[in-house]
C-alpha atoms as a PDB file:
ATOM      1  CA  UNK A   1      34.342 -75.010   6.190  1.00  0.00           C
ATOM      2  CA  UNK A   2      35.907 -72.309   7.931  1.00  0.00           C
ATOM      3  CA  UNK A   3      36.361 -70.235   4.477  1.00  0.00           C
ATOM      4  CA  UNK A   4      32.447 -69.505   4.774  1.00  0.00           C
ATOM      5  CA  UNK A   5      31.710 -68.999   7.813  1.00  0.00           C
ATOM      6  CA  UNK A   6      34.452 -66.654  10.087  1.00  0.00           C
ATOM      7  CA  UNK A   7      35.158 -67.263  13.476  1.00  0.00           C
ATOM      8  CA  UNK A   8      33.684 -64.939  16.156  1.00  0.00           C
ATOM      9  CA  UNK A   9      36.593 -63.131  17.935  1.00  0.00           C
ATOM     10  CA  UNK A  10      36.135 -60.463  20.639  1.00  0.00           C
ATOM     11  CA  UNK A  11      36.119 -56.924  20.227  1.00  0.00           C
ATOM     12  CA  UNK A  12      37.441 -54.651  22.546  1.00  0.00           C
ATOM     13  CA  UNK A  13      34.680 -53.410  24.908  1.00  0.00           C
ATOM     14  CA  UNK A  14      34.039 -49.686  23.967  1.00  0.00           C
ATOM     15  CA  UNK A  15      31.405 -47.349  22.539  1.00  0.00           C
ATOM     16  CA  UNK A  16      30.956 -48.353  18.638  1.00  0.00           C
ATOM     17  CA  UNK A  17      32.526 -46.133  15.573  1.00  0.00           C
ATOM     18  CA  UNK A  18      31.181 -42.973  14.946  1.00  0.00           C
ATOM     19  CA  UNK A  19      28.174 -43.532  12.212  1.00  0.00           C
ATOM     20  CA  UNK A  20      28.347 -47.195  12.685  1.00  0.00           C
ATOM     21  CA  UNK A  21      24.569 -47.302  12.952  1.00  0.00           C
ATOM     22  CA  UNK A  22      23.768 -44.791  10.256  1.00  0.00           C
ATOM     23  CA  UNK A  23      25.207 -46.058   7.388  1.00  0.00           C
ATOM     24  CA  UNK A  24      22.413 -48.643   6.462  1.00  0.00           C
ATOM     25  CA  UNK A  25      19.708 -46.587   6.838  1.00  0.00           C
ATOM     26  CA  UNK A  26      21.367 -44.307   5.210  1.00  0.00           C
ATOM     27  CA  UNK A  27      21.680 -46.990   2.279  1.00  0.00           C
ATOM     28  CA  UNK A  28      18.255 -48.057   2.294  1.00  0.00           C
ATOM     29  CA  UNK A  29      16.730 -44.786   2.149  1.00  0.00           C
ATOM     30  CA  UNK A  30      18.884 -44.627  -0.753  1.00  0.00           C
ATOM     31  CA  UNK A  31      17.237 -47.765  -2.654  1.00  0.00           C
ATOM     32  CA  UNK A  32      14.097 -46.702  -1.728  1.00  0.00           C
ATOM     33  CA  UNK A  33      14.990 -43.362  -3.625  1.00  0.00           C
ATOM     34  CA  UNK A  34      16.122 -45.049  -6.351  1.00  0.00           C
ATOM     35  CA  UNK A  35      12.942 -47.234  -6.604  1.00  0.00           C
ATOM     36  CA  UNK A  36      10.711 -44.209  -6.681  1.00  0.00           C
ATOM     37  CA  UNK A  37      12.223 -42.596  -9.208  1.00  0.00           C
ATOM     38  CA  UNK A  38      12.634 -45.432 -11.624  1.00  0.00           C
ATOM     39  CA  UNK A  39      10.087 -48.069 -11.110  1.00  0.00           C
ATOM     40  CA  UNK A  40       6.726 -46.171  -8.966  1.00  0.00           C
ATOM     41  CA  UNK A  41       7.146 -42.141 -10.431  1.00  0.00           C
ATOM     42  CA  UNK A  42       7.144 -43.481 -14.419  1.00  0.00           C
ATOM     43  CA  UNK A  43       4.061 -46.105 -13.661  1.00  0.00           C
ATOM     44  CA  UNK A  44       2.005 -43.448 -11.567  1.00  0.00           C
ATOM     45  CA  UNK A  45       2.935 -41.202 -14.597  1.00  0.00           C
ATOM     46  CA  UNK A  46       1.991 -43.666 -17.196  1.00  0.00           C
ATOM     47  CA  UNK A  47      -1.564 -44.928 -15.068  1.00  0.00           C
ATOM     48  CA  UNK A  48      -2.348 -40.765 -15.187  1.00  0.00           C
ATOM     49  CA  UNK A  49      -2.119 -40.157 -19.015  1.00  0.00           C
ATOM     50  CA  UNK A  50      -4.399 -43.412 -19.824  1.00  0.00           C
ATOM     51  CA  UNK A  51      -6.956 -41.788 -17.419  1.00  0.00           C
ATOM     52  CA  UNK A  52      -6.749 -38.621 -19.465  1.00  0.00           C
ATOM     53  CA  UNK A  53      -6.676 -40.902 -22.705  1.00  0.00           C
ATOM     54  CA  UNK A  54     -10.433 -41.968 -21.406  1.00  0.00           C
ATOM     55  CA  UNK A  55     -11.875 -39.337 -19.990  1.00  0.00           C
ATOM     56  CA  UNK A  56     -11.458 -37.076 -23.370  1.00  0.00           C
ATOM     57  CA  UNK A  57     -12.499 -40.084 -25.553  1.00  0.00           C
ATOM     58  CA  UNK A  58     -15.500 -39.042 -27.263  1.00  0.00           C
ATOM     59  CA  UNK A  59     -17.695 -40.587 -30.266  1.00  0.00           C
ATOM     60  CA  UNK A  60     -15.823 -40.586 -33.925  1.00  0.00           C
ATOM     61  CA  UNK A  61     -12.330 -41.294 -31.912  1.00  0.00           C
ATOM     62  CA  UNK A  62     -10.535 -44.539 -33.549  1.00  0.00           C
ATOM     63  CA  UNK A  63      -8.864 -46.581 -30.908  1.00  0.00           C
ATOM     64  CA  UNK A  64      -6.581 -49.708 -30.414  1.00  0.00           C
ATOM     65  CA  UNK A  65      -7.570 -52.121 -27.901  1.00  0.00           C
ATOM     66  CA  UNK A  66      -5.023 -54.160 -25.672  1.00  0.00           C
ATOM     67  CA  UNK A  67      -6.718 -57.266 -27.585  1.00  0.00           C
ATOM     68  CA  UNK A  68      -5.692 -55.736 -30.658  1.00  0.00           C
ATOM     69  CA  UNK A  69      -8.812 -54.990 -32.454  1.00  0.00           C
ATOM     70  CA  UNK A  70      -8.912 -51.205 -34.192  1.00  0.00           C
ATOM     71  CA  UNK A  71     -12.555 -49.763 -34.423  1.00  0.00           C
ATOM     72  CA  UNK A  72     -14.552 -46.396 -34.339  1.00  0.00           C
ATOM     73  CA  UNK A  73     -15.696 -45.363 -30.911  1.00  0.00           C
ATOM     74  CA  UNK A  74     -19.762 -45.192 -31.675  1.00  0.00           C
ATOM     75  CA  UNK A  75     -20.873 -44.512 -28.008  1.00  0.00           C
ATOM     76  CA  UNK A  76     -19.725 -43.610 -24.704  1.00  0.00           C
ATOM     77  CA  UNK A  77     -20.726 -44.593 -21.437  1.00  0.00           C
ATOM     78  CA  UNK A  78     -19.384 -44.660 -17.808  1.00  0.00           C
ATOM     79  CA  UNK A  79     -17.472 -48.095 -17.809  1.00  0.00           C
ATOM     80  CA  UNK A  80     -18.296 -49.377 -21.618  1.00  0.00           C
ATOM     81  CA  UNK A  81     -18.090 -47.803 -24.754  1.00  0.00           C
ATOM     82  CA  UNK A  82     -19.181 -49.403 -28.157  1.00  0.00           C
ATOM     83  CA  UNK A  83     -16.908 -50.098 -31.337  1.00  0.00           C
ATOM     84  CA  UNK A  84     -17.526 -50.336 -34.410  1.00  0.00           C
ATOM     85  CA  UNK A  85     -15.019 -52.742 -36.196  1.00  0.00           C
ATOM     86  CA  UNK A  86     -16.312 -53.162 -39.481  1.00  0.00           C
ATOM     87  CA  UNK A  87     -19.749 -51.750 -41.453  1.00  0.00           C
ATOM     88  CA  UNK A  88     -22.864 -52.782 -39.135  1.00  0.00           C
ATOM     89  CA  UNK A  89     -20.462 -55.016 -36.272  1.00  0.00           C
ATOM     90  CA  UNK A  90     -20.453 -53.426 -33.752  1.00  0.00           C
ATOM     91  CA  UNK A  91     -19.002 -54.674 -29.799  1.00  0.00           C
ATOM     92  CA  UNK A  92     -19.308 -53.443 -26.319  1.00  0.00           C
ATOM     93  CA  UNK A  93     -15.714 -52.897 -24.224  1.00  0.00           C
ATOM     94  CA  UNK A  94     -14.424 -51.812 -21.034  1.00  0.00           C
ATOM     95  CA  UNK A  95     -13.052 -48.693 -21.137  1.00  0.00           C
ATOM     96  CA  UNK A  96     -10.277 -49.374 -19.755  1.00  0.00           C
ATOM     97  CA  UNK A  97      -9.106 -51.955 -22.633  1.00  0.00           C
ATOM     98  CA  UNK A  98      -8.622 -49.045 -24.472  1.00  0.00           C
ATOM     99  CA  UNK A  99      -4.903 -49.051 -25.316  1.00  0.00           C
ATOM    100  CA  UNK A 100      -4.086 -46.348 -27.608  1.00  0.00           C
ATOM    101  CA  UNK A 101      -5.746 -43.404 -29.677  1.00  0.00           C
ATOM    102  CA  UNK A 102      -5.132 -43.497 -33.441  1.00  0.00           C
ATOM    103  CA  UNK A 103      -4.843 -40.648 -35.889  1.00  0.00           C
ATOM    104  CA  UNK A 104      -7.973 -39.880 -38.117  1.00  0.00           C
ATOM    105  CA  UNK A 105      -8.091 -42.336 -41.224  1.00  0.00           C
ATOM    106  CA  UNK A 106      -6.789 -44.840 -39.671  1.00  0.00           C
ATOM    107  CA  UNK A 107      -9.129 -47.270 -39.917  1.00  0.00           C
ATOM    108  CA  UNK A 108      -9.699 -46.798 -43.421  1.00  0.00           C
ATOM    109  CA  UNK A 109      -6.140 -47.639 -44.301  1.00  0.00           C
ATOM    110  CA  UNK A 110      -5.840 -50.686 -42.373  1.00  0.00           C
END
């Protein structure tokens, strides 16, 4: 049991090392760093160009949701927008569901 758990021995009395006390903040400002730059910056990045994907979207556009359906954006409102996914069926989304913007002709060769 002793191979886990070290014995406590006493230290000479004294002032402690120079940086003693620096050297974990120093590492956990360093994590936090890293974090940013590889997990919150791209996200943050990401959430911005999906806004920008929505606010341009405009009737005519053909879009992918994230449920998968491809259709023709008909109208355009504040929070929905309507689809049209085949001739005369035609559904109401969230905006935000919109996943991606397709190239013209797209839905025509699907």
């Amino acid at each position: 049991m002793n191979a886990l758990i070290p014995d406590a021995w006493a230290q000479a009395g004294g002032a402690p090392g120079p940086g003693g006390g620096i050297a974990p903040l120093l590492m956990m400002v360093v994590f936090i760093v890293i974090f940013y730059f590889l997990l919150i910056r791209p996200q943050q990045k990401k959430a911005k160009e999906h806004q920008a994907l929505l606010q341009k979207l405009a009737a005519g556009d053909e879009v992918v949701t994230t449920g998968g359906l491809l259709g023709k954006v008909v109208e355009v409102g504040d929070t929905f927008l309507t689809l049209e996914i085949a001739d005369g069926v035609r559904v109401k989304v969230q905006k935000f569901q919109i996943a991606s913007l397709m190239p013209k002709g797209t839905l025509k060769s699907a």
